[in-house]
N, C-alpha and C. Protein backbone atom coordinates (compact mmCIF):
# COMPACT_ATOMS: atom_id res chain seq x y z
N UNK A 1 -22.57 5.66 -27.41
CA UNK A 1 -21.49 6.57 -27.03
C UNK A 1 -20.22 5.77 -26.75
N UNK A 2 -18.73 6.16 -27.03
CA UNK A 2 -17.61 5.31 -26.92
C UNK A 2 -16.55 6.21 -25.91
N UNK A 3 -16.20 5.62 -25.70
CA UNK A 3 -14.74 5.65 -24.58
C UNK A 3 -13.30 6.12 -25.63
N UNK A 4 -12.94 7.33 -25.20
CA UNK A 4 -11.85 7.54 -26.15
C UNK A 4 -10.70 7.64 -25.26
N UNK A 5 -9.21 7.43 -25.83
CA UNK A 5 -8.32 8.15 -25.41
C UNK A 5 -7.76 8.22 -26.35
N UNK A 6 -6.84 9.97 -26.16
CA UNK A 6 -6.70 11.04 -26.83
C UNK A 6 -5.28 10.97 -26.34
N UNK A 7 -4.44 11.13 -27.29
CA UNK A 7 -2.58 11.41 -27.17
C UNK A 7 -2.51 12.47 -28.04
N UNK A 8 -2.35 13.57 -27.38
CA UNK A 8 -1.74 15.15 -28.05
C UNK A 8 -0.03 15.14 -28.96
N UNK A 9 -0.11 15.17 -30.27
CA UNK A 9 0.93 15.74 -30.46
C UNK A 9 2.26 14.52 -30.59
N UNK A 10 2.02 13.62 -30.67
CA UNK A 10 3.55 12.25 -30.54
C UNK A 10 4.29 12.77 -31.95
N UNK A 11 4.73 13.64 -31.85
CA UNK A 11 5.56 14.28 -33.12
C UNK A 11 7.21 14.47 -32.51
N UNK A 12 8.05 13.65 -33.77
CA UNK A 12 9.38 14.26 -33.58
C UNK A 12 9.89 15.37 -32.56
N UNK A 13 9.47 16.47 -32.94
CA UNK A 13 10.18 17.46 -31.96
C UNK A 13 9.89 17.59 -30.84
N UNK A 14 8.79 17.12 -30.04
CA UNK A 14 8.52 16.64 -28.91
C UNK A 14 9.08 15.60 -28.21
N UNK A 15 8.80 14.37 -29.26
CA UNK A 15 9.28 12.98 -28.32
C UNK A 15 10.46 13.15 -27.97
N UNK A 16 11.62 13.39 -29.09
CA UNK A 16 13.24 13.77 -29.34
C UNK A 16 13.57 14.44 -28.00
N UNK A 17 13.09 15.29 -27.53
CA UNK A 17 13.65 15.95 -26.20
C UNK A 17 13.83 15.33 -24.96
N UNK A 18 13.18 14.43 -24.95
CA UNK A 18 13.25 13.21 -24.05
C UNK A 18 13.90 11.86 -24.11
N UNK A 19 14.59 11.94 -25.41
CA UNK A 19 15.10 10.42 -25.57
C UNK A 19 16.78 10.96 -25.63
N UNK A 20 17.10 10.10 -25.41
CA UNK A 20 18.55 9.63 -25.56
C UNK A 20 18.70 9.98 -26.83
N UNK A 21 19.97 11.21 -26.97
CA UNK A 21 20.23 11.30 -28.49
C UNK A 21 20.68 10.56 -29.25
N UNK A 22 21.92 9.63 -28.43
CA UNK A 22 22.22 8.36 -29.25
C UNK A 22 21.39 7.05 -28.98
N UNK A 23 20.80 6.35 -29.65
CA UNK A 23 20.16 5.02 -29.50
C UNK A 23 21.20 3.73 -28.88
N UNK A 24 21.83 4.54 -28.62
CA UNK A 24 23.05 2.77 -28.68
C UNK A 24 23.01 3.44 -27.17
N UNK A 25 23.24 4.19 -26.81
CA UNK A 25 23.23 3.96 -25.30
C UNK A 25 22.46 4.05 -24.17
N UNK A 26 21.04 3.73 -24.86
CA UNK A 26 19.96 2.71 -23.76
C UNK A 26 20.53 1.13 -23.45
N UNK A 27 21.18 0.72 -24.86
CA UNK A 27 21.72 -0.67 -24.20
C UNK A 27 23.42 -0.45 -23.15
N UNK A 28 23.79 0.78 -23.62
CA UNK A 28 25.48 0.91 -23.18
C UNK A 28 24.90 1.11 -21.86
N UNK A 29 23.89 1.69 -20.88
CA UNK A 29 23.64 2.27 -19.85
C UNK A 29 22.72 1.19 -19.29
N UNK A 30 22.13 0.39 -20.31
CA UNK A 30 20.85 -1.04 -19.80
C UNK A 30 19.58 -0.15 -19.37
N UNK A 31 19.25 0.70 -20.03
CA UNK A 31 18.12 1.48 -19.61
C UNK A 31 16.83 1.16 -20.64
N UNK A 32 15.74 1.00 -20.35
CA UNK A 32 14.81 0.81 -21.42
C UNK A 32 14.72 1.50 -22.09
N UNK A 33 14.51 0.98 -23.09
CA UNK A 33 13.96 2.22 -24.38
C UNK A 33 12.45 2.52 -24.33
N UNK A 34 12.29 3.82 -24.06
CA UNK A 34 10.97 4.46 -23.91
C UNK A 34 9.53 3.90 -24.35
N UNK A 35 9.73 4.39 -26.06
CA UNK A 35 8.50 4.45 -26.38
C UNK A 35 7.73 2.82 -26.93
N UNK A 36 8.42 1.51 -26.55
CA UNK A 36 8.02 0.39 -26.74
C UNK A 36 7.11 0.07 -25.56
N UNK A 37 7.59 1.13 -24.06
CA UNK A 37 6.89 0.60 -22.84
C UNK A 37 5.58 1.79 -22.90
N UNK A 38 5.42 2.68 -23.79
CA UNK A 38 4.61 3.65 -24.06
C UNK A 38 3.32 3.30 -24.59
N UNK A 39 3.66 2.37 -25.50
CA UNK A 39 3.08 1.51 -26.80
C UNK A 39 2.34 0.56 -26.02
N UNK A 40 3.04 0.39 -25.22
CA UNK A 40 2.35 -1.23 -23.91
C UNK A 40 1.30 -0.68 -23.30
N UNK A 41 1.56 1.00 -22.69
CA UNK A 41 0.55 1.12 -21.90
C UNK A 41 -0.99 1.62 -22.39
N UNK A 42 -0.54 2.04 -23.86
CA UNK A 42 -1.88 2.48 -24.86
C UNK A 42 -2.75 1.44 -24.88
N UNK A 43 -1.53 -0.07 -24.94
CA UNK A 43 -2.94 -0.89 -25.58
C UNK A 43 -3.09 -1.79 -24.17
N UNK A 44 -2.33 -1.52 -23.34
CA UNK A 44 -3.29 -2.69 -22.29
C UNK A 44 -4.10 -1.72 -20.98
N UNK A 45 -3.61 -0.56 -21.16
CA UNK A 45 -4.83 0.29 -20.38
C UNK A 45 -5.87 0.70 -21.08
N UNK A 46 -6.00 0.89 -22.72
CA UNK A 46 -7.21 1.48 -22.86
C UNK A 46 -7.67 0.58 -24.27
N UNK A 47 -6.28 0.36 -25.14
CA UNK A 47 -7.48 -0.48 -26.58
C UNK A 47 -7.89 -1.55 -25.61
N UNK A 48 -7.23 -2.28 -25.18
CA UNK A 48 -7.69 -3.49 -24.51
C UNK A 48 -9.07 -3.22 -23.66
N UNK A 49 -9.01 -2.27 -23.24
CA UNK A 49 -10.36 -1.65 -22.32
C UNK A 49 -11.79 -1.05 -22.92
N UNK A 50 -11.85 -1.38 -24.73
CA UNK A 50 -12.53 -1.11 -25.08
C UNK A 50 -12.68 0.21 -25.78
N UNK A 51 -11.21 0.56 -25.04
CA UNK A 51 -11.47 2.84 -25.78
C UNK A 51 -10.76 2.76 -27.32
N UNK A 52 -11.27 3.46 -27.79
CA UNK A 52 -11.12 3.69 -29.29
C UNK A 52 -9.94 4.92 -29.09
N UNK A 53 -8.79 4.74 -29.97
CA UNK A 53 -7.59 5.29 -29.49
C UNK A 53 -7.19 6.79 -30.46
N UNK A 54 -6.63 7.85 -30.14
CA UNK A 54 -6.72 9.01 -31.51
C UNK A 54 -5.59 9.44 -31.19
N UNK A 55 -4.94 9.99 -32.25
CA UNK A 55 -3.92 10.86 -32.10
C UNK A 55 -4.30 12.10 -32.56
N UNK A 56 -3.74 12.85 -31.89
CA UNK A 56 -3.80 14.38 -32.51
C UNK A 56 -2.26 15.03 -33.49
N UNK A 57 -2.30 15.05 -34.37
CA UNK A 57 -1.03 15.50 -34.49
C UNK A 57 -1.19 17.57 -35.52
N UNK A 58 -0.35 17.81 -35.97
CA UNK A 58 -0.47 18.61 -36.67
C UNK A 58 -0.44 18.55 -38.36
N UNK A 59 -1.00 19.37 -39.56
CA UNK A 59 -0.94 18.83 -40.72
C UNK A 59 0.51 18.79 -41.52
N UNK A 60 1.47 19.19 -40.79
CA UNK A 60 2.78 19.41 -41.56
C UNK A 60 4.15 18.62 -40.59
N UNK A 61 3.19 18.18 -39.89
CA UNK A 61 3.80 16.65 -39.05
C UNK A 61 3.27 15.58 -38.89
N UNK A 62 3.81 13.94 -39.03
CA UNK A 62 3.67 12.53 -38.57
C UNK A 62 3.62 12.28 -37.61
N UNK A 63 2.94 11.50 -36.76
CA UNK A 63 3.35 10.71 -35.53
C UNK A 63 4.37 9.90 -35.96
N UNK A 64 4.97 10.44 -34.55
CA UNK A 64 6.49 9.92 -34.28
C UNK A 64 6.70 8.70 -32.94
N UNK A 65 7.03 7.88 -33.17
CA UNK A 65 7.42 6.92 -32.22
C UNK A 65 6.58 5.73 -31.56
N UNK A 66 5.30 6.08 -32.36
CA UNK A 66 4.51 5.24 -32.10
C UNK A 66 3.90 5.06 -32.93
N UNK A 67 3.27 3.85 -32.92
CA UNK A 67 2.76 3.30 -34.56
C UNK A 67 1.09 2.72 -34.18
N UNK A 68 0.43 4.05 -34.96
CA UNK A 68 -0.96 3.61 -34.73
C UNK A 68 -1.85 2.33 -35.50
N UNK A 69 -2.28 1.79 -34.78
CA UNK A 69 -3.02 0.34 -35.41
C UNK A 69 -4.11 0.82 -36.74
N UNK A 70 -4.48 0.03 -36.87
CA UNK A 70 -5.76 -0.61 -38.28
C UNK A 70 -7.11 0.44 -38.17
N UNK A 71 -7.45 0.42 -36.43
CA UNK A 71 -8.77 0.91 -36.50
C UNK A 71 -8.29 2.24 -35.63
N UNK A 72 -7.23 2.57 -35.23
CA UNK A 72 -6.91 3.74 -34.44
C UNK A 72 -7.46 5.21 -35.66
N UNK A 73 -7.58 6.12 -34.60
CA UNK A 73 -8.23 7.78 -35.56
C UNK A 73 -6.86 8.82 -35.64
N UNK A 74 -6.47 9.02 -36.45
CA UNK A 74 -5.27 10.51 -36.41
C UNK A 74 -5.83 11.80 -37.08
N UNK A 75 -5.92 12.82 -36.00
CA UNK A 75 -6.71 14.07 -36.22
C UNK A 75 -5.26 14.82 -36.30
N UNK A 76 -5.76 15.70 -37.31
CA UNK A 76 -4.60 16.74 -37.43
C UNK A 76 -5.49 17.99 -37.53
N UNK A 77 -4.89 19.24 -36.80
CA UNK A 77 -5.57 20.58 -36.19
C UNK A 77 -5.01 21.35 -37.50
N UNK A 78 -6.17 22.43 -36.86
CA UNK A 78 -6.34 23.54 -38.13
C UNK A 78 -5.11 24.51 -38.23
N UNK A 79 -4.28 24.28 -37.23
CA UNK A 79 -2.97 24.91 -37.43
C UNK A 79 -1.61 24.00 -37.71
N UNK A 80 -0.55 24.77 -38.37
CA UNK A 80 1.19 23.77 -38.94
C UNK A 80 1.45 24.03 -36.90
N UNK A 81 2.82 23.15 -37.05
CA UNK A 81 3.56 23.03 -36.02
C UNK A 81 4.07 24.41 -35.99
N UNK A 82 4.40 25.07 -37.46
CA UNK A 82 5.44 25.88 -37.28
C UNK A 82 4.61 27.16 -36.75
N UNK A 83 3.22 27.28 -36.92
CA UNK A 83 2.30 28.53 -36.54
C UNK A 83 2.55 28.50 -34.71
N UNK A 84 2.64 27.15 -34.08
CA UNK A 84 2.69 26.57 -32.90
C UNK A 84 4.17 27.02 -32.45
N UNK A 85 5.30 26.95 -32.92
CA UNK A 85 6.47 27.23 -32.40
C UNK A 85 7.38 28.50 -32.20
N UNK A 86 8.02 28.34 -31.44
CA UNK A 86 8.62 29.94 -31.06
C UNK A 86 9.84 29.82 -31.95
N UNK A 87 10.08 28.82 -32.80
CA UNK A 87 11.50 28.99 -33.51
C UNK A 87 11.12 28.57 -34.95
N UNK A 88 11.64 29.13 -35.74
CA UNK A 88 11.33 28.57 -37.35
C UNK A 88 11.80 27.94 -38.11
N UNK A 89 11.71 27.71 -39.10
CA UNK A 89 12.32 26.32 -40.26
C UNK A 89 13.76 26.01 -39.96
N UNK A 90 14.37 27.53 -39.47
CA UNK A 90 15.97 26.70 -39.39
C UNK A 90 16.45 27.07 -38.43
N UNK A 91 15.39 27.03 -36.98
CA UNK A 91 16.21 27.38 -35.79
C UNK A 91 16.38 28.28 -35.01
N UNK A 92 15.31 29.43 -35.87
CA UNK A 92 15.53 30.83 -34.84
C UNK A 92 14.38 31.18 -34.19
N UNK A 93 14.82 31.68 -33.42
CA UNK A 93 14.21 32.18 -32.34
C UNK A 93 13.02 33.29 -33.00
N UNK A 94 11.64 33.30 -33.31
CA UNK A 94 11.45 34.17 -33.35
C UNK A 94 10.81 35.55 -32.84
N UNK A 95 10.55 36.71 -32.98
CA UNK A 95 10.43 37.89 -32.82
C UNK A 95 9.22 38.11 -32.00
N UNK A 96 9.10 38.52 -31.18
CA UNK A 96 7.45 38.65 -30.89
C UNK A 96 6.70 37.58 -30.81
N UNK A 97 6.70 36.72 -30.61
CA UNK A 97 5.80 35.44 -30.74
C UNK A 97 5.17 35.31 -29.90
N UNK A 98 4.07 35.45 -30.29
CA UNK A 98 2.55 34.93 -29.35
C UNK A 98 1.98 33.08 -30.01
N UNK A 99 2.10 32.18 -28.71
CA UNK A 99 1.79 30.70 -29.08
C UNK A 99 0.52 30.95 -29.50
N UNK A 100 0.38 30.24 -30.67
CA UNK A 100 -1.55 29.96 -31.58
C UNK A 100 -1.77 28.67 -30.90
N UNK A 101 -2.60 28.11 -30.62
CA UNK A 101 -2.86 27.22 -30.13
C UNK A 101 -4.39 26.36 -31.38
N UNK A 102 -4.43 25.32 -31.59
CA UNK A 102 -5.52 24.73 -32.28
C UNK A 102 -6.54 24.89 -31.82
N UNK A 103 -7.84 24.69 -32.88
CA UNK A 103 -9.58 24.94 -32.58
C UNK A 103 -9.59 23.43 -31.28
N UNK A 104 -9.48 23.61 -30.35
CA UNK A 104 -9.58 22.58 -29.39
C UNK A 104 -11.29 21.89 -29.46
N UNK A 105 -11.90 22.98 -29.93
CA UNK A 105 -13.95 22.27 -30.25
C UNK A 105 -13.31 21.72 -31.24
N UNK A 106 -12.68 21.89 -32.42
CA UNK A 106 -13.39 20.99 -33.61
C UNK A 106 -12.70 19.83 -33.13
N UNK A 107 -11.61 19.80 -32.35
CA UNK A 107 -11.18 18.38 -32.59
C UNK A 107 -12.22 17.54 -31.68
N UNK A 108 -12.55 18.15 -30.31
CA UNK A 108 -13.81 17.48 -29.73
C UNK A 108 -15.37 17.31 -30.41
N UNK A 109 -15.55 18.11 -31.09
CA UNK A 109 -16.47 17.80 -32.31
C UNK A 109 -16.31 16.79 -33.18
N UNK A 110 -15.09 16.55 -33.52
CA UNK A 110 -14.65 15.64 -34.68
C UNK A 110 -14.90 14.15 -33.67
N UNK A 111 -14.65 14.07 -32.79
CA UNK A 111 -15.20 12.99 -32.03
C UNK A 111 -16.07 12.31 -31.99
N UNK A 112 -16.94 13.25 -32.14
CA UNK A 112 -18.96 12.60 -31.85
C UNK A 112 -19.17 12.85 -30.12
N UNK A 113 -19.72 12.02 -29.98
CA UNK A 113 -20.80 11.62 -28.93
C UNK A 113 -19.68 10.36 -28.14
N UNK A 114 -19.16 11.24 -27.14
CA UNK A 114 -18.23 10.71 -26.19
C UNK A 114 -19.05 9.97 -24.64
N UNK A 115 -18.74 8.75 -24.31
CA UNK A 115 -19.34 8.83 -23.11
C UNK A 115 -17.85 8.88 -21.88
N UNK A 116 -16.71 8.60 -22.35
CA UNK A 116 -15.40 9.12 -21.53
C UNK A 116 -14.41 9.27 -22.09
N UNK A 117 -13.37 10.60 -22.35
CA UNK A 117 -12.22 11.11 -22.40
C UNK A 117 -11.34 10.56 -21.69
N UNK A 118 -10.40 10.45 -21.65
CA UNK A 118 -8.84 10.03 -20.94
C UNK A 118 -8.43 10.81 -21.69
N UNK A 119 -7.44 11.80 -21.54
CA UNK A 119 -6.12 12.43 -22.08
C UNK A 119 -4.94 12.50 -21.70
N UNK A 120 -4.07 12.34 -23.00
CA UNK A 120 -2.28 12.30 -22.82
C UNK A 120 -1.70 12.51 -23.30
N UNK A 121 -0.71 12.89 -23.62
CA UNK A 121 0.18 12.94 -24.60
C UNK A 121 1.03 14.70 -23.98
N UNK A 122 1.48 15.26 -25.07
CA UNK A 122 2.27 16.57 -24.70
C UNK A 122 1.55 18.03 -24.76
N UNK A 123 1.51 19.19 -24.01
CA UNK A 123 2.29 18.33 -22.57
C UNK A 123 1.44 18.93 -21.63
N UNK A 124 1.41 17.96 -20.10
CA UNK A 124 0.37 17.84 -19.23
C UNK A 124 -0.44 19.18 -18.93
N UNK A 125 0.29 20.02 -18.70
CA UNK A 125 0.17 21.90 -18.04
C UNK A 125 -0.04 22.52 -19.08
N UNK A 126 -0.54 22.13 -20.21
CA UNK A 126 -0.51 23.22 -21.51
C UNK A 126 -1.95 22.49 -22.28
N UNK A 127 -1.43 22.11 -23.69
CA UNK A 127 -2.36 21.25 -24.26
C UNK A 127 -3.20 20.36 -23.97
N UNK A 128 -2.09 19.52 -23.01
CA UNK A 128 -3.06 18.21 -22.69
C UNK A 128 -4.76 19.16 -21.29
N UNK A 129 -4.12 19.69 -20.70
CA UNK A 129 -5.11 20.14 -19.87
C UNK A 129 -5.80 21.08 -20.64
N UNK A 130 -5.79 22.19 -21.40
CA UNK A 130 -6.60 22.62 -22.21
C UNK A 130 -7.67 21.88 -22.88
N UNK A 131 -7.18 20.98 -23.50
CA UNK A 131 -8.47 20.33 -23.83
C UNK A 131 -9.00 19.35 -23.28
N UNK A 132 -8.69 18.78 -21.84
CA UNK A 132 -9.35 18.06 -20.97
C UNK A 132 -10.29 19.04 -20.27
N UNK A 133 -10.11 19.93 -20.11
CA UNK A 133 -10.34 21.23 -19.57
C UNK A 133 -12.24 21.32 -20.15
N UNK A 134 -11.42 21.80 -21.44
CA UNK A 134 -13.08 22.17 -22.57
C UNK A 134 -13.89 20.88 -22.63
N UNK A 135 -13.36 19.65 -22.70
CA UNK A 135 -14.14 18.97 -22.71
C UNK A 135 -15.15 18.11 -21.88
N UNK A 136 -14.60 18.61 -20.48
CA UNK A 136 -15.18 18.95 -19.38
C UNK A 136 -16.59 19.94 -19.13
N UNK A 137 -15.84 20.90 -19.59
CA UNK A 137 -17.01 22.04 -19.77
C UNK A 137 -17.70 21.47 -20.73
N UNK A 138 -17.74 20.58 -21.35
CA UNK A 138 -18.94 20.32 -22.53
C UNK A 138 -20.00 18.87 -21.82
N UNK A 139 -19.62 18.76 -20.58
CA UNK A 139 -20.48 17.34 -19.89
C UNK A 139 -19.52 16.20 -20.23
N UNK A 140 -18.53 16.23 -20.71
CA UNK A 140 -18.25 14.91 -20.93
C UNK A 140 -16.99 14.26 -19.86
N UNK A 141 -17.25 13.24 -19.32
CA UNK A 141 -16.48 12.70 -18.19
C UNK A 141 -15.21 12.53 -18.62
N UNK A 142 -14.59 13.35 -18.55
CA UNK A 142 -12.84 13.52 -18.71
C UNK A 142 -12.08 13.22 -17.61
N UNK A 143 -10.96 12.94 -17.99
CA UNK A 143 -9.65 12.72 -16.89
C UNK A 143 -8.54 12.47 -17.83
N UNK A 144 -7.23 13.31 -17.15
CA UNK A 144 -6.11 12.93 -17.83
C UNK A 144 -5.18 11.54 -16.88
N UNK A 145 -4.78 11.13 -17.76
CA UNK A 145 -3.49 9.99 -17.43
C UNK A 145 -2.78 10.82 -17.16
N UNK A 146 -1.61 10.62 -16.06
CA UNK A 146 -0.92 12.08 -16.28
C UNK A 146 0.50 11.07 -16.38
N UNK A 147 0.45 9.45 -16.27
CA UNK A 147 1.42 8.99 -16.50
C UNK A 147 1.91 8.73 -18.19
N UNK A 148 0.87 9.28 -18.64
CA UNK A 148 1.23 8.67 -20.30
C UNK A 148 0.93 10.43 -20.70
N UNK A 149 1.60 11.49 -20.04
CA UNK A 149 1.69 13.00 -20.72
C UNK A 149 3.14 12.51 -20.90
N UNK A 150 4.10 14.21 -20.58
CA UNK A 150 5.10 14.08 -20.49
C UNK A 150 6.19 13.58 -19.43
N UNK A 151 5.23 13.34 -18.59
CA UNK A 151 5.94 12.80 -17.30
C UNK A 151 6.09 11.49 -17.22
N UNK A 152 5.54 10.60 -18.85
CA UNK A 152 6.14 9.68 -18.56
C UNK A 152 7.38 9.39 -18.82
N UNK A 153 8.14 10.14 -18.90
CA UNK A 153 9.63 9.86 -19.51
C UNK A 153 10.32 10.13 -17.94
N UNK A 154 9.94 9.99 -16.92
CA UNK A 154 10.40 10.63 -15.88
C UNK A 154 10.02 9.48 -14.36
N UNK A 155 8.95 8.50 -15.01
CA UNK A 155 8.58 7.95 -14.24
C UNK A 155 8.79 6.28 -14.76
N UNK A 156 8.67 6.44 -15.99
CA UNK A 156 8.67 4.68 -16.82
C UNK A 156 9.92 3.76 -16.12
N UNK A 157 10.89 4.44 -15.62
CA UNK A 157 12.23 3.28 -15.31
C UNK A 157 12.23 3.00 -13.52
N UNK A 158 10.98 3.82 -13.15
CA UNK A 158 10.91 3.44 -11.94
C UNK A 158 9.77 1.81 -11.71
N UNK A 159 10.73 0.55 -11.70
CA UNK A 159 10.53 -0.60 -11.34
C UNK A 159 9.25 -0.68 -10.48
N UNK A 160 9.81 -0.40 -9.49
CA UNK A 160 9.03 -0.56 -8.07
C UNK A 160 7.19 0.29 -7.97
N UNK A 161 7.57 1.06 -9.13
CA UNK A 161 6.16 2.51 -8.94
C UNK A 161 5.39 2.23 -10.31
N UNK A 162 6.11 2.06 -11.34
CA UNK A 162 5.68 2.39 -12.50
C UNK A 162 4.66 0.67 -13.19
N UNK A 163 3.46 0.69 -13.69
CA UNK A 163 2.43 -0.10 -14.06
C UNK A 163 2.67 -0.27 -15.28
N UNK A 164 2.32 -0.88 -16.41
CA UNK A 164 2.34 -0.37 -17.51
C UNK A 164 0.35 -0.85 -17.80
N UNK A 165 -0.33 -1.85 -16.97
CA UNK A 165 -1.57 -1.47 -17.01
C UNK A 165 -2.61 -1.04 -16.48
N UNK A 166 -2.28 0.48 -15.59
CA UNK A 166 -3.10 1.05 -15.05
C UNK A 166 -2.78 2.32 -14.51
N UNK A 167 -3.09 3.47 -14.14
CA UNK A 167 -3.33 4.54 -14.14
C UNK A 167 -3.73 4.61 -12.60
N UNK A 168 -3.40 4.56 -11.57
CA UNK A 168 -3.69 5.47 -9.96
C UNK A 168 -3.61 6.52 -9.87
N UNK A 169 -4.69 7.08 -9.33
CA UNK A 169 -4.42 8.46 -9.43
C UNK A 169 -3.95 9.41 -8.04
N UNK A 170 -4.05 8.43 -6.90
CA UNK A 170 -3.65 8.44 -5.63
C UNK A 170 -2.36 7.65 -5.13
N UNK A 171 -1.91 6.78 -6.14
CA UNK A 171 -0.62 5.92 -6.59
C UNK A 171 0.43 6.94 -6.45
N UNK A 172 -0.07 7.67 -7.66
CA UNK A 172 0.90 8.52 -8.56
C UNK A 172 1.30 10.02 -7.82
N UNK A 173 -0.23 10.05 -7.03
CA UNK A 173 0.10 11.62 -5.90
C UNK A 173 1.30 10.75 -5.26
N UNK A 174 0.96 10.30 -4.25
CA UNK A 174 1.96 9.21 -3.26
C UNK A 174 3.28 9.27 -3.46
N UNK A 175 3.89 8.80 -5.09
CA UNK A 175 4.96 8.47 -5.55
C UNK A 175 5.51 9.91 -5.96
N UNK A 176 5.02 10.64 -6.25
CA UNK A 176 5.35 12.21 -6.64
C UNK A 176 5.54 12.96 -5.71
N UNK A 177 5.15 12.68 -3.89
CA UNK A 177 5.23 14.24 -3.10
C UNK A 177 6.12 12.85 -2.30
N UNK A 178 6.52 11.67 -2.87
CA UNK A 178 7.92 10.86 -1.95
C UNK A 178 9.22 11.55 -2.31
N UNK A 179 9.58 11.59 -2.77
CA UNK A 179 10.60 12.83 -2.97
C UNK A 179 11.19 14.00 -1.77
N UNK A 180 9.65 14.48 -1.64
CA UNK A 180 10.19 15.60 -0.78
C UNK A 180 9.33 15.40 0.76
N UNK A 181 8.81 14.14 0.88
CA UNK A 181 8.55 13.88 2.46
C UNK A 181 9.91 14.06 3.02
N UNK A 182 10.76 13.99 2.73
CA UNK A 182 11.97 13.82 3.84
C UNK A 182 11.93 15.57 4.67
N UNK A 183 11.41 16.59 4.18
CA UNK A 183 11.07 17.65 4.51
C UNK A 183 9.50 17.88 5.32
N UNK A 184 8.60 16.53 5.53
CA UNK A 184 7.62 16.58 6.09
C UNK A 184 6.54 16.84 5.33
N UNK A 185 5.11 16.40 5.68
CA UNK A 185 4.31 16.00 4.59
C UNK A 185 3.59 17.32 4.15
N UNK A 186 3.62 18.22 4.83
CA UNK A 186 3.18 19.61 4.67
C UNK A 186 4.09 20.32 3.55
N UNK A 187 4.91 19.76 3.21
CA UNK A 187 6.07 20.52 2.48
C UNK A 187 5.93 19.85 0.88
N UNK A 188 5.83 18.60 1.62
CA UNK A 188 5.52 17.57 0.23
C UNK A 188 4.12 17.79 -0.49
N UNK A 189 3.32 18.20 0.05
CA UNK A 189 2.14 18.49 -0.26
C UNK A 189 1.40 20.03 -0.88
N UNK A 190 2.67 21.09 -0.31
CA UNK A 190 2.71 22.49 -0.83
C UNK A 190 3.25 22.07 -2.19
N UNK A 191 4.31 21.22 -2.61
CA UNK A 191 4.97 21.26 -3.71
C UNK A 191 4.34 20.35 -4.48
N UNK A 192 3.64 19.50 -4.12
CA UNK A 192 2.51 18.56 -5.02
C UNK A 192 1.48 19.88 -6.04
N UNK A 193 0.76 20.53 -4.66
CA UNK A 193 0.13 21.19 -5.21
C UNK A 193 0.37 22.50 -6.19
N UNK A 194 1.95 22.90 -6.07
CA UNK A 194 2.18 24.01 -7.11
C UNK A 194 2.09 22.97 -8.20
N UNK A 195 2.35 21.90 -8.68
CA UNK A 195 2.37 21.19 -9.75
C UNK A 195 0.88 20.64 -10.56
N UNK A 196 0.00 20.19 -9.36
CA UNK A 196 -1.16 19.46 -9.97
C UNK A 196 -2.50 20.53 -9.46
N UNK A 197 -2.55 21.55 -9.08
CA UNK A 197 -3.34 21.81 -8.60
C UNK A 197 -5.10 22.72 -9.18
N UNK A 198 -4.51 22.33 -10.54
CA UNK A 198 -5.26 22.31 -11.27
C UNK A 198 -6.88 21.28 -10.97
N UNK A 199 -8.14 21.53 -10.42
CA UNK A 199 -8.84 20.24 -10.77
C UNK A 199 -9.11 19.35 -11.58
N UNK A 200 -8.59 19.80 -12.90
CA UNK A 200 -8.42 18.56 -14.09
C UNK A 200 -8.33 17.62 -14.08
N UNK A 201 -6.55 17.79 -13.11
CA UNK A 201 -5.67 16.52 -12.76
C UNK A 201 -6.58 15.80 -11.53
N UNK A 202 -7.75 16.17 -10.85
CA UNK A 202 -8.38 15.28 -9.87
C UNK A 202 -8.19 15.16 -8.78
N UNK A 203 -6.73 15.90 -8.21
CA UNK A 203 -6.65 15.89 -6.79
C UNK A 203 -7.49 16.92 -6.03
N UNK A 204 -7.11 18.16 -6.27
CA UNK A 204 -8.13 19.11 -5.34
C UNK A 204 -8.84 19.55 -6.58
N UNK A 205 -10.27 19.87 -5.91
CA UNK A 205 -11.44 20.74 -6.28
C UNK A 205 -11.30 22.55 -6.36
């Protein structure tokens, strides 16, 4: 049985919403550029750790921004991006739209015989927990990273907090309800929990 981790979705129209539209001014501002410290944390928290690495993407999209290795797996779901989106080929909004979401079994099927899940990628409250979710319900020891979902674009330039080889999961509560201790820890901790309070994420049951 092997150790996987799973990145949902690293496609253009995702990553793009988070980056700097112009490239020249991560250096005009001295800010890192994202997805090189992204790339760091794939392979020294988990290839390095032995987990066999996958992407999920869709069949009428590439992974975007990250460049999968030699022996890495790229699964693409039984649905286009565009069945997935509320706007169409050129931008509109459309009508009635109910989100389709992918066969979340076959891609855990397409797996094999897991002895641990890690999941990441986009985005934490939707996809990524959906299928940490099911694959849970199927016996298999899951947990999401929740620093390598979408929140890592929100947390990577913090020096002092941010790892690039390892994953706390009591770190990351800590550094997330610091914010709003200045309102007292009862306050910080109501607003933790509208966010994570899912048991997926591992804090409460």
């Amino acid at each position: 049985m092997k150790k996987i981790f799973i990145y949902m979705y690293p496609i253009k129209e995702y990553t793009s919403f988070f980056l700097f539209h112009n490239d020249e001014l991560y250096d005009k501002w001295k800010v890192k550029r994202p997805l090189p410290i992204l790339e760091e944390c794939i392979q020294k928290r988990y290839r390095e750790s032995g987990y066999e690495i996958v992407f999920v993407t869709y069949p009428d999209r590439q992974v975007f921004g990250l460049t999968p290795q030699e022996n890495d797996i790229i699964i693409t779901t039984d649905i286009s991006f565009e069945d997935n989106s509320a706007v169409d080929a050129k931008g509109n909004k459309k009508e009635n739209f109910v989100p389709v979401y992918p066969n979340i079994k076959d891609i855990i099927d397409y797996l094999g015989s897991i002895k641990k899940l890690v999941v990441g990628g986009y985005h934490f409250n939707d996809c990524v927990k959906r299928l940490a979710e099911y694959a849970k319900e199927q016996g298999i020891d899951t947990s999401i990273d929740l620093e390598l979902t979408d929140i890592f674009f929100s947390v990577y330039r913090n020096n002092d907090y941010f790892k690039t080889d390892g994953y706390d999961p009591e770190r990351f509560k800590e550094h997330m309800m610091s914010e709003d201790l200045e309102f007292g820890y009862e306050v910080a901790l109501k607003q933790f929990k509208l966010m994570y309070s899912d048991p997926i994420f591992g804090f409460f049951k």
